[in-house]
N, C-alpha and C. Protein backbone atom coordinates (compact mmCIF):
# COMPACT_ATOMS: atom_id res chain seq x y z
N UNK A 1 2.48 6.40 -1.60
CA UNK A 1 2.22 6.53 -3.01
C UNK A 1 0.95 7.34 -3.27
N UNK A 2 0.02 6.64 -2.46
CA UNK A 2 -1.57 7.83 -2.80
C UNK A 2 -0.97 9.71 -2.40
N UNK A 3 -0.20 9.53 -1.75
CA UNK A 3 0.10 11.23 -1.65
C UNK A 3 0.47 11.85 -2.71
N UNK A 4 1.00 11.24 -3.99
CA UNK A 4 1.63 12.05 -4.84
C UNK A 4 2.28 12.91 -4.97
N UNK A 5 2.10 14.11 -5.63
CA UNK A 5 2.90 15.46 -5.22
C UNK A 5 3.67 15.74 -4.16
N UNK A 6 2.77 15.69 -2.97
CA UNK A 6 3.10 15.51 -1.88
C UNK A 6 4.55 14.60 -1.32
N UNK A 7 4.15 13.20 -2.03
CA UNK A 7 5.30 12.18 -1.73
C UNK A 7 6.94 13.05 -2.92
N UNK A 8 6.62 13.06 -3.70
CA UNK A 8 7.68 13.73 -4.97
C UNK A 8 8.42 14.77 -4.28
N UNK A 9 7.70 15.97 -3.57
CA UNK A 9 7.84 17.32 -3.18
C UNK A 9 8.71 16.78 -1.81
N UNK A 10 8.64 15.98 -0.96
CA UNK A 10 9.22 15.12 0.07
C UNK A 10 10.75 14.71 -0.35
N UNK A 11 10.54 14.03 -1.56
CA UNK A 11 11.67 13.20 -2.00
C UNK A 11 12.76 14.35 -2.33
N UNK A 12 12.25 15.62 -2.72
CA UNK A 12 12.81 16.36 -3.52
C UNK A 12 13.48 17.36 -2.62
N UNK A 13 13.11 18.32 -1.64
CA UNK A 13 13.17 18.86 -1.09
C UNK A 13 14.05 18.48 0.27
N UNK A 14 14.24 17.64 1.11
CA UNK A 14 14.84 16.89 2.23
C UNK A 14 16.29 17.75 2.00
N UNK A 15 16.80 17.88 1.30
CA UNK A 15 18.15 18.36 1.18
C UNK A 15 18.12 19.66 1.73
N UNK A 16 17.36 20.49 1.73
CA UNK A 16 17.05 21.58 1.50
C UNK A 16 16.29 22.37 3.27
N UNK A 17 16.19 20.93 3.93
CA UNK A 17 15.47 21.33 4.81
C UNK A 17 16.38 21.43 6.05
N UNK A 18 16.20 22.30 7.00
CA UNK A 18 17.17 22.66 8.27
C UNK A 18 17.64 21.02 8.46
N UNK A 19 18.62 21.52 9.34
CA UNK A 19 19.49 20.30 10.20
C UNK A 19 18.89 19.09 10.54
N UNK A 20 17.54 19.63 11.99
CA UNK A 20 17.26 19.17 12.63
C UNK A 20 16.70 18.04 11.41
N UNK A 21 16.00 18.82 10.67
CA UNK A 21 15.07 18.04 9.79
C UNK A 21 15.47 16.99 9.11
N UNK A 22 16.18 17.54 8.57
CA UNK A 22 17.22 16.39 7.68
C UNK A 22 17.63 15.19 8.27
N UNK A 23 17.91 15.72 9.74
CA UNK A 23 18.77 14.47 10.76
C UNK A 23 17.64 13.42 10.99
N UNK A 24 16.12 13.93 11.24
CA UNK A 24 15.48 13.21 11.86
C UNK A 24 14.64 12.07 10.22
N UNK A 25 14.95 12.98 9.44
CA UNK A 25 13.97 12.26 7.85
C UNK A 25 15.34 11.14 7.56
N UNK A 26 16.38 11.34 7.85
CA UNK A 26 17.59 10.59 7.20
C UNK A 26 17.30 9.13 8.30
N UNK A 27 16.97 9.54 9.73
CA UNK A 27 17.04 8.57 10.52
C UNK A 27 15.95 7.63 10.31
N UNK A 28 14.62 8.20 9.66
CA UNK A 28 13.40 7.90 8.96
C UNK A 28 14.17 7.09 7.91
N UNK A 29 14.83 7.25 7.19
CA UNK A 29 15.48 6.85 5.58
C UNK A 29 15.83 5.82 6.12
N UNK A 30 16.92 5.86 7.00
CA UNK A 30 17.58 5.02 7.68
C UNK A 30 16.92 3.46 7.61
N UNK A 31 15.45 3.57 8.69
CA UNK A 31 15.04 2.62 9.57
C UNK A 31 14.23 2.30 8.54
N UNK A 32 13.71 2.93 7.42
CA UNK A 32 13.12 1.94 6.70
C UNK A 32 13.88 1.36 5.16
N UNK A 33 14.86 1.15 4.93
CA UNK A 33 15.86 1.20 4.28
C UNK A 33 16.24 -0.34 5.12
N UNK A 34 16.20 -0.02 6.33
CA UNK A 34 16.97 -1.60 7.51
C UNK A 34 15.42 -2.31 7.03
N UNK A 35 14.65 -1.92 7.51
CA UNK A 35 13.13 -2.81 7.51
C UNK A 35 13.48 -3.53 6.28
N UNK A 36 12.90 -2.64 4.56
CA UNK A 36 13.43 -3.33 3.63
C UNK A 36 14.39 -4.60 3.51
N UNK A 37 16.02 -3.98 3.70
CA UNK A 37 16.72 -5.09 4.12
C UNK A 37 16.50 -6.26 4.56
N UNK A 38 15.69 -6.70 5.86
CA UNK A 38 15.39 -7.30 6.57
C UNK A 38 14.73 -8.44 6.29
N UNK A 39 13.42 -7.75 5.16
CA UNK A 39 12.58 -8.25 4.59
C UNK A 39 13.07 -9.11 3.48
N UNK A 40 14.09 -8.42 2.34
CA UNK A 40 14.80 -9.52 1.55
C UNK A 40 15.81 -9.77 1.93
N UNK A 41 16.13 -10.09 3.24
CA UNK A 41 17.18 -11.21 3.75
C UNK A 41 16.05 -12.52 3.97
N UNK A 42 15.15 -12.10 4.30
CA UNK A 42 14.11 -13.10 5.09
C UNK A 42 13.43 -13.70 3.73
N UNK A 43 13.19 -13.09 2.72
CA UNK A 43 13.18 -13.57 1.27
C UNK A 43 13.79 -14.58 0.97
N UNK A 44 14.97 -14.24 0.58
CA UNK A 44 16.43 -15.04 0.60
C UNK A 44 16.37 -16.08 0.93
N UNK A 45 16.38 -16.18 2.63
CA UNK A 45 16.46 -17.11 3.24
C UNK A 45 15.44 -18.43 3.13
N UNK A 46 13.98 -17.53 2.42
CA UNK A 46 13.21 -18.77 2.46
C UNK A 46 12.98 -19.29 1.17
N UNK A 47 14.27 -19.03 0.31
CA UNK A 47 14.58 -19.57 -1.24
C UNK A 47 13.32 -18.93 -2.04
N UNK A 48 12.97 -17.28 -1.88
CA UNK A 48 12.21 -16.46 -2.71
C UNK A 48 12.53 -15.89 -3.94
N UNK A 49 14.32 -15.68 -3.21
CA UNK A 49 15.01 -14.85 -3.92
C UNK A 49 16.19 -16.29 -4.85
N UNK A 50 17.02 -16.17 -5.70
CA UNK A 50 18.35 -16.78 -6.07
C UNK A 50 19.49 -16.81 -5.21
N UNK A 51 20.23 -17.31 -5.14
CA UNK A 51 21.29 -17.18 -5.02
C UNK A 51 22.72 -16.54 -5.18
N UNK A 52 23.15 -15.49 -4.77
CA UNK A 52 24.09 -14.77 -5.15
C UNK A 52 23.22 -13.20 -5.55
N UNK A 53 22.10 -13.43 -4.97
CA UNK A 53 21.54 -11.96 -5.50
C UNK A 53 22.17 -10.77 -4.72
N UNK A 54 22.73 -9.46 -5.29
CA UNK A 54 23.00 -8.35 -4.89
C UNK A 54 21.77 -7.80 -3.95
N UNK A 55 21.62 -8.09 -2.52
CA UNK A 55 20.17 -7.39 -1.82
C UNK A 55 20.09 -6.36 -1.59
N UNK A 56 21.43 -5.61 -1.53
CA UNK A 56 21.32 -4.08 -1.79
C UNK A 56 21.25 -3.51 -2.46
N UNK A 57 21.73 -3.67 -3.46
CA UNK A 57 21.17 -3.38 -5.18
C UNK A 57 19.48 -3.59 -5.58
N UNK A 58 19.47 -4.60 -4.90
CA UNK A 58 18.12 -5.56 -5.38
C UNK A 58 16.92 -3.99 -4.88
N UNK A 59 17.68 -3.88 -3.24
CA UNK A 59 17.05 -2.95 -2.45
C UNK A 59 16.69 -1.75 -2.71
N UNK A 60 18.12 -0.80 -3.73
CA UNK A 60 18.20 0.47 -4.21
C UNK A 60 17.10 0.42 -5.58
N UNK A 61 17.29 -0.72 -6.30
CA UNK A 61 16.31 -0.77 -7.35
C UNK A 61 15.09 -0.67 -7.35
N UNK A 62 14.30 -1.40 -5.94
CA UNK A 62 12.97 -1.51 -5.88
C UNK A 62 12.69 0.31 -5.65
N UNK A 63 13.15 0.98 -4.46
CA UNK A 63 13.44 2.04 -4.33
C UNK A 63 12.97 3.02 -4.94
N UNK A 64 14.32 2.87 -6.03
CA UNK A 64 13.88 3.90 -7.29
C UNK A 64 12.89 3.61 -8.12
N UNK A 65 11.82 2.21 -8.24
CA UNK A 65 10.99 1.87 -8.86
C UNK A 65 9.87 2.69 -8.30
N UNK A 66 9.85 2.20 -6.59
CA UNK A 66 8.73 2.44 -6.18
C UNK A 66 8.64 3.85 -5.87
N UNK A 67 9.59 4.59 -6.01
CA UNK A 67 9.77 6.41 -5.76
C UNK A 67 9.32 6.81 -7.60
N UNK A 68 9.93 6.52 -8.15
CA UNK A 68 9.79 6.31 -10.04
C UNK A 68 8.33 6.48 -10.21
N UNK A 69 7.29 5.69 -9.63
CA UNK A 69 6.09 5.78 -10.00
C UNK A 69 5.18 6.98 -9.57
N UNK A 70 5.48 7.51 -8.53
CA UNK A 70 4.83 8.91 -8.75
C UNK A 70 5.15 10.01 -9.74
N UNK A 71 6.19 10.03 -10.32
CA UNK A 71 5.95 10.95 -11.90
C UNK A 71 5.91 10.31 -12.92
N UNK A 72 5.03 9.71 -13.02
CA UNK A 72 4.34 8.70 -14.21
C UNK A 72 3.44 9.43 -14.85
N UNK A 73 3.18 9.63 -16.20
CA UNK A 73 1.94 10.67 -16.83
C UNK A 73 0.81 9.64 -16.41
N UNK A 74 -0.37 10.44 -15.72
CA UNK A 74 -1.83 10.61 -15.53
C UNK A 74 -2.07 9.26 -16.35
N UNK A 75 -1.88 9.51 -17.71
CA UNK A 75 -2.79 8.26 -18.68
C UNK A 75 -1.58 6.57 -18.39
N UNK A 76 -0.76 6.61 -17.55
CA UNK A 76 -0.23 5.41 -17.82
C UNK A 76 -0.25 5.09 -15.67
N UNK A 77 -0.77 5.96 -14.79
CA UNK A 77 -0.92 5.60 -13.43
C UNK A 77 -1.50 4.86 -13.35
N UNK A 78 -0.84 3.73 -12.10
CA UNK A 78 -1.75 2.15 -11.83
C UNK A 78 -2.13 2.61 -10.08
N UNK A 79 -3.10 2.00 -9.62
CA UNK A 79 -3.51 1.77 -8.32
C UNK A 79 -2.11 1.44 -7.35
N UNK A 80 -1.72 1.76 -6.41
CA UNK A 80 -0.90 1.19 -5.25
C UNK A 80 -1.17 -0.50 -5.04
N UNK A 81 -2.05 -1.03 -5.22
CA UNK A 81 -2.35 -2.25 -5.01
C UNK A 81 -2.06 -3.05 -6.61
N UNK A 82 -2.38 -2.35 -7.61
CA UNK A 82 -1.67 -3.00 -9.18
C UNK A 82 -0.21 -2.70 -8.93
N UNK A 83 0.46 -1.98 -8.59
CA UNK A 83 1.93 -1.49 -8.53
C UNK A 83 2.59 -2.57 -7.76
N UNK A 84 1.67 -2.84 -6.61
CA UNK A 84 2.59 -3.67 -5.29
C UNK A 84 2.33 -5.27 -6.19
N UNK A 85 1.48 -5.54 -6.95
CA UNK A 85 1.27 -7.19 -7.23
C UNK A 85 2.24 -6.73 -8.52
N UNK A 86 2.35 -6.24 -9.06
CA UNK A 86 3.37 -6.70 -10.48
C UNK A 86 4.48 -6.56 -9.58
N UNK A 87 5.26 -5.68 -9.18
CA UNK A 87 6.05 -5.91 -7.98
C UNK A 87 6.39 -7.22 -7.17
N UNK A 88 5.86 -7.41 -6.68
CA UNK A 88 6.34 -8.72 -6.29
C UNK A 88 6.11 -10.02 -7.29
N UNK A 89 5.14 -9.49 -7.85
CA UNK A 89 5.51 -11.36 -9.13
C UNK A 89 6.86 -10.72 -9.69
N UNK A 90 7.40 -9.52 -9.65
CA UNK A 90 8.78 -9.83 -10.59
C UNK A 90 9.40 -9.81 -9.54
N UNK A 91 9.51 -9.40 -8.04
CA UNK A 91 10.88 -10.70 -7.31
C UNK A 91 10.33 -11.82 -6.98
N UNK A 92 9.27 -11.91 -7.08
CA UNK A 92 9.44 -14.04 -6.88
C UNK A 92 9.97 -14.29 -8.10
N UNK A 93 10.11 -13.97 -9.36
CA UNK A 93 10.36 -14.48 -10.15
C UNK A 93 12.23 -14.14 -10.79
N UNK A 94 12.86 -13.40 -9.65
CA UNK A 94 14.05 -13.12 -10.12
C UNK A 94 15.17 -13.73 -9.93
């Protein structure tokens, strides 16, 4: 998140980049995409999360939240550390 531009220009571009590249950022996508997962199964399991929650959904949402916040206008940007605590008080609380 502190990369900004940088992180956006990443997100944006991957399509665009040779084979090799793509193969090895997708396998990147991949393994932290499983980590995630992992993490709200282990949620779940220790009654963090509800019952019947969609975790891949749950998963794609945080995602696009936490990708979402680097093109935020200047006057409404929060710290990585304000982002990650409202963040998690709204899945303990979902």
């Amino acid at each position: 998140h502190h990369l900004g531009d940088y992180a956006l220009a990443g997100l944006r571009i991957v399509e665009q980049a040779p084979q090799p590249v793509r193969r090895n950022q997708y396998a990147n996508q991949r393994r932290y995409g499983e980590y995630w997962q992992a993490l709200l199964e282990r949620a779940h399991a220790a009654g963090a999360l509800p019952n019947g929650v969609d975790l891949l959904a749950l998963r794609l949402f945080l995602f696009d939240a936490m990708n979402g916040t680097v093109t935020w206008p200047a006057s409404v940007r929060r710290s990585t550390s304000e982002l990650a605590d409202t963040l998690i008080r709204l899945i303990a609380r979902a």
